[in-house]
N, C-alpha and C. Protein backbone atom coordinates (compact mmCIF):
# COMPACT_ATOMS: atom_id res chain seq x y z
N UNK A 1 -0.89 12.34 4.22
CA UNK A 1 -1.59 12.73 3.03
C UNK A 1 -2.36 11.53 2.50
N UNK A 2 -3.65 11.78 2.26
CA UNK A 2 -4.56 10.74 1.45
C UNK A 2 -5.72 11.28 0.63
N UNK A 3 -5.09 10.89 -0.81
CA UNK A 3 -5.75 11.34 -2.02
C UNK A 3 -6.74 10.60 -2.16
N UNK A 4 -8.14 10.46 -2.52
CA UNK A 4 -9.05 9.28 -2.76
C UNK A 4 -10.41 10.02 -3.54
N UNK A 5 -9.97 8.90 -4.83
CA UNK A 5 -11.04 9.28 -6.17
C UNK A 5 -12.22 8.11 -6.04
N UNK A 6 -13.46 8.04 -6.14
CA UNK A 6 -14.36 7.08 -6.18
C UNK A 6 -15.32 7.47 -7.18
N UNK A 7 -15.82 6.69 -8.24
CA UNK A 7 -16.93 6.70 -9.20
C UNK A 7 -17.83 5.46 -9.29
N UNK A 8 -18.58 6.18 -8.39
CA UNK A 8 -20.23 4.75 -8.17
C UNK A 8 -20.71 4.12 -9.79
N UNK A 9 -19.87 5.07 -10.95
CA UNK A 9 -21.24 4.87 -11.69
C UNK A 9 -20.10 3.33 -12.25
N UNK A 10 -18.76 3.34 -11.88
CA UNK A 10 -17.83 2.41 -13.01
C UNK A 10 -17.58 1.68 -11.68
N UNK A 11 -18.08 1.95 -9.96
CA UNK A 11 -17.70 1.27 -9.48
C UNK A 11 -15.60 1.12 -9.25
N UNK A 12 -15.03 2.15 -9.15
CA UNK A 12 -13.76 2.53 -9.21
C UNK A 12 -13.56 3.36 -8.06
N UNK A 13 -12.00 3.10 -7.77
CA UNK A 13 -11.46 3.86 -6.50
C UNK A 13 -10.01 3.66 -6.88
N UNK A 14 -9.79 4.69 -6.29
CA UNK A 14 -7.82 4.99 -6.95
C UNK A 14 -7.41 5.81 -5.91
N UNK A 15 -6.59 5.54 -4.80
CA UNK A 15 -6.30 6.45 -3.22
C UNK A 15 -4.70 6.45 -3.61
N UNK A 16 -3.94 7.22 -3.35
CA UNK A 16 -2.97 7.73 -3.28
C UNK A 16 -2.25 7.94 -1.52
N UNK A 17 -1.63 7.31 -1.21
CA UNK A 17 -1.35 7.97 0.23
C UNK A 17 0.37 7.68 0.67
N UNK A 18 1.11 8.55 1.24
CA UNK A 18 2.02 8.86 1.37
C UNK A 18 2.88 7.73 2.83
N UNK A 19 1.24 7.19 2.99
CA UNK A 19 1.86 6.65 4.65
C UNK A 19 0.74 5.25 4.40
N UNK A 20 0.94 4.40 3.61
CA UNK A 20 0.13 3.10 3.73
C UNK A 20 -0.36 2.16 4.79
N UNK A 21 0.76 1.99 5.92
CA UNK A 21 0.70 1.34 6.84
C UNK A 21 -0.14 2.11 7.95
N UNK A 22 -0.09 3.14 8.47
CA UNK A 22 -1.06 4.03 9.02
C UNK A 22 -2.63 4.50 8.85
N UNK A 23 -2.74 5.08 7.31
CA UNK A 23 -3.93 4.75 6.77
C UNK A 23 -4.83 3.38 5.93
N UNK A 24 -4.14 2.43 6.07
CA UNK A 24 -4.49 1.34 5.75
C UNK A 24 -5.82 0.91 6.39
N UNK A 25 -5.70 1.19 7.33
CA UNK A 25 -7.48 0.87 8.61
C UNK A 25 -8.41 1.71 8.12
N UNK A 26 -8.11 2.90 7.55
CA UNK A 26 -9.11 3.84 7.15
C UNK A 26 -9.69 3.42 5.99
N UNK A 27 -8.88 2.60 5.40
CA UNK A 27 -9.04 2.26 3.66
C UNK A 27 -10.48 1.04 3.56
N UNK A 28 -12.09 1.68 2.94
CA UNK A 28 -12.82 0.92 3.20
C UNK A 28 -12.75 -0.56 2.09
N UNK A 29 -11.85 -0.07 0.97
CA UNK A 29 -11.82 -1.42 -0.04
C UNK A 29 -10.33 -1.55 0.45
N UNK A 30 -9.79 -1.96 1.58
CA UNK A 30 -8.56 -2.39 1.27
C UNK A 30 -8.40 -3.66 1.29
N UNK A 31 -9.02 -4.25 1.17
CA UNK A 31 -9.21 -6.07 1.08
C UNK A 31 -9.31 -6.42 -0.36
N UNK A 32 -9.89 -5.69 -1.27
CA UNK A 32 -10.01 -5.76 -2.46
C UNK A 32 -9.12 -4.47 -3.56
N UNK A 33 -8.13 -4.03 -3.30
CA UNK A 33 -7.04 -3.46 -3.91
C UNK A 33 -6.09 -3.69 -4.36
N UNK A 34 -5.38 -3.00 -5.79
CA UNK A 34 -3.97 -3.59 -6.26
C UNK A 34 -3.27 -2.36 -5.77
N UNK A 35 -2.13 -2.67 -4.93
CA UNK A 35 -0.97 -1.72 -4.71
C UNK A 35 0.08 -2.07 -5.27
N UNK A 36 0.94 -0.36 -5.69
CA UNK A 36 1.64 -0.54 -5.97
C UNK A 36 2.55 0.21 -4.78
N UNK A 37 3.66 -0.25 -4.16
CA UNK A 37 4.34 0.76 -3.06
C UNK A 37 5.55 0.94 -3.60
N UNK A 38 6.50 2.16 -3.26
CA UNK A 38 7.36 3.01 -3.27
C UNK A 38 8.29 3.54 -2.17
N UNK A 39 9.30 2.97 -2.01
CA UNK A 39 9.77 3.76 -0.77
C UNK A 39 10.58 4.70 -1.05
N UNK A 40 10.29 5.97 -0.46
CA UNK A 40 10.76 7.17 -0.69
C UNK A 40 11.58 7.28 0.46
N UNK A 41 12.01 6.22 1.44
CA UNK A 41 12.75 6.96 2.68
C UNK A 41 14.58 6.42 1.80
N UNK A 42 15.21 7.02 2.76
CA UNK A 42 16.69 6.69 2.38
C UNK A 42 17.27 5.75 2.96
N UNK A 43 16.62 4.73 3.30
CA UNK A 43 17.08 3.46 4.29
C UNK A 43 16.26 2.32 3.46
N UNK A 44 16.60 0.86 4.19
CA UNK A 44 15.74 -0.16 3.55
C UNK A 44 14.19 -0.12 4.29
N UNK A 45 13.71 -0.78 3.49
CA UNK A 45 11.77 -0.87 4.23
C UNK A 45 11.96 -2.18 4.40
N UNK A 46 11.37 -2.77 4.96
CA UNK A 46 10.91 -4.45 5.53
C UNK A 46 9.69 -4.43 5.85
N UNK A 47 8.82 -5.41 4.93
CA UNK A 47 7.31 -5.65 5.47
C UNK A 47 7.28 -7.17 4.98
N UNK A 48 6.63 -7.85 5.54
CA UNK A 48 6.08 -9.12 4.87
C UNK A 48 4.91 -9.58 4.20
N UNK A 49 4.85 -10.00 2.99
CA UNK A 49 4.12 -10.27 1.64
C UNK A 49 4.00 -11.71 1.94
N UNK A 50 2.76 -12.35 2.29
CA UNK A 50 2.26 -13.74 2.43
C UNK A 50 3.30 -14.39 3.49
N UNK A 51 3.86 -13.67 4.13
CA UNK A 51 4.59 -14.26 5.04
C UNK A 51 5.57 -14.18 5.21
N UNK A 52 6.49 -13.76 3.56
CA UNK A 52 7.68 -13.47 3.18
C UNK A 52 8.44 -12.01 3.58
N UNK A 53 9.95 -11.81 3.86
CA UNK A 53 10.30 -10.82 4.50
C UNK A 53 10.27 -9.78 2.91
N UNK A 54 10.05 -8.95 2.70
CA UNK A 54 10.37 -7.95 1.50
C UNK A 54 10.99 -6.81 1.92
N UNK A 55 12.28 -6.80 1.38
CA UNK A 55 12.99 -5.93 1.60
C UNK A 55 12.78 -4.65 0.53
N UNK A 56 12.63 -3.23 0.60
CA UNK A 56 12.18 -2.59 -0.73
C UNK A 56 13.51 -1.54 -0.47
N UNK A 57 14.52 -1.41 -0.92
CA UNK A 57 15.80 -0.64 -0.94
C UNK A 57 15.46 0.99 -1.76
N UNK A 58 15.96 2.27 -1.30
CA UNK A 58 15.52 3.53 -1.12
C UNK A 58 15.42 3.70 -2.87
N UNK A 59 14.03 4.36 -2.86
CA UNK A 59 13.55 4.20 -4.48
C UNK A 59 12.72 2.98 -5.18
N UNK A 60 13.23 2.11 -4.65
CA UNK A 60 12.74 0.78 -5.40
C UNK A 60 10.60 0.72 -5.21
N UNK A 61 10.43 0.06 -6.08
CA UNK A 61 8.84 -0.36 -6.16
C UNK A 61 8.57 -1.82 -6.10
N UNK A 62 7.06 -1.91 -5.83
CA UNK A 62 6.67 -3.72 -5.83
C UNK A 62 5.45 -2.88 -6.27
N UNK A 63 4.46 -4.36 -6.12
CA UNK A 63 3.08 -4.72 -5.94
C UNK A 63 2.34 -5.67 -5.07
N UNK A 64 1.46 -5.47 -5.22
CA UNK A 64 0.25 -6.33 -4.21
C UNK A 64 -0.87 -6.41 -5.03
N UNK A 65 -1.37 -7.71 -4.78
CA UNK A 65 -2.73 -7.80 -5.70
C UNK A 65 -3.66 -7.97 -3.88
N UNK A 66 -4.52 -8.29 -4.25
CA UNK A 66 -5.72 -8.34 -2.45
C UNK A 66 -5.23 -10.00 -2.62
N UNK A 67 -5.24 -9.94 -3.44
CA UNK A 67 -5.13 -12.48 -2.93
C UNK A 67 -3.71 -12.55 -1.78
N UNK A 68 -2.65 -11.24 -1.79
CA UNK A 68 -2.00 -11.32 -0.96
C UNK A 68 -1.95 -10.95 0.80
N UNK A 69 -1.53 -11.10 1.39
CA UNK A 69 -1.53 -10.91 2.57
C UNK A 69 -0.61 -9.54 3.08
N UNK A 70 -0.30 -8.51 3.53
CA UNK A 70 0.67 -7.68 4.17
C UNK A 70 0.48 -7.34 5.62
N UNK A 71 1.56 -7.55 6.16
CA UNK A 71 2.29 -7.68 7.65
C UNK A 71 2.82 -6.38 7.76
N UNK A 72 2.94 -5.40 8.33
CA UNK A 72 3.84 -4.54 8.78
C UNK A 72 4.30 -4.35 10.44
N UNK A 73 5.33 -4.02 10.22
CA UNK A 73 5.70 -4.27 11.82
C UNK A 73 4.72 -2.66 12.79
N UNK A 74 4.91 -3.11 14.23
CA UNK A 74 3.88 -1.85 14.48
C UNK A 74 4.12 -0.82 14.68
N UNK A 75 5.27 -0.69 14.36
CA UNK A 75 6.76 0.72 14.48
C UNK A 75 7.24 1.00 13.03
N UNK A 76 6.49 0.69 12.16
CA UNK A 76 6.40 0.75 10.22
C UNK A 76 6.87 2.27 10.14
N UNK A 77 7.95 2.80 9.53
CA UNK A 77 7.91 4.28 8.94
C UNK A 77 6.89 3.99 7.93
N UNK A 78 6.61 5.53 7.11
CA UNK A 78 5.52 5.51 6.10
C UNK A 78 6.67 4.66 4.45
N UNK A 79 5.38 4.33 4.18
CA UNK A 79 5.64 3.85 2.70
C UNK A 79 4.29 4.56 1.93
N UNK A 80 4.81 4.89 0.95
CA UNK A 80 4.25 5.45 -0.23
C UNK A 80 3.41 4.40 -0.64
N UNK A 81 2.19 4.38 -1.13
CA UNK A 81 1.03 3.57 -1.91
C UNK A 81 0.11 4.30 -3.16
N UNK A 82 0.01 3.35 -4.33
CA UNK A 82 -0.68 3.68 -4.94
C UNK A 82 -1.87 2.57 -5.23
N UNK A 83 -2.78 2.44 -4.66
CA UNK A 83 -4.10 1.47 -4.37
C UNK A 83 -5.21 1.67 -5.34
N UNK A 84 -5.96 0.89 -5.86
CA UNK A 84 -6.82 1.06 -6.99
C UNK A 84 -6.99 -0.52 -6.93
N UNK A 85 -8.25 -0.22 -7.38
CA UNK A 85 -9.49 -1.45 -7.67
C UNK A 85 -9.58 -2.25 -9.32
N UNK A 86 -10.04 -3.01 -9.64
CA UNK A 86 -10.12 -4.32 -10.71
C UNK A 86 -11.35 -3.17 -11.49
């Protein structure tokens, strides 16, 4: 699933997607996005944030600003994202 709102006139984008690591390539501002992620699975998530291991435990939330870096391994289950622009 990938929700995606864009308004040329304010220059805004706000995508919603259920599987971040998968549609992430599709995402044309994803270099310049704040996420917020969610893991909805019932196990731990592991991705790395500037290098760092981040563990996100079932339910829990973070963020990402774009000045950061994200790693996912290439066998990633989905993580929940909520992505939007400055």
């Amino acid at each position: 699933m990938l929700f995606k709102y864009q308004n040329s006139l304010l220059n805004s984008i706000v995508i919603l997607t259920d599987d971040y690591h998968r549609e992430r390539s599709a995402l044309k501002y994803s270099n310049s996005l704040i996420n917020i992620f969610w893991n909805r699975l019932e196990e731990d998530y592991t991705f790395l944030l500037d290098g760092i291991p981040l563990t996100l435990q079932p339910g829990q939330i973070t963020t990402s600003t774009y000045l950061q870096q994200i790693e996912f391994d290439k066998t990633a289950k989905p993580l929940t994202a909520f992505s939007f622009n400055r």
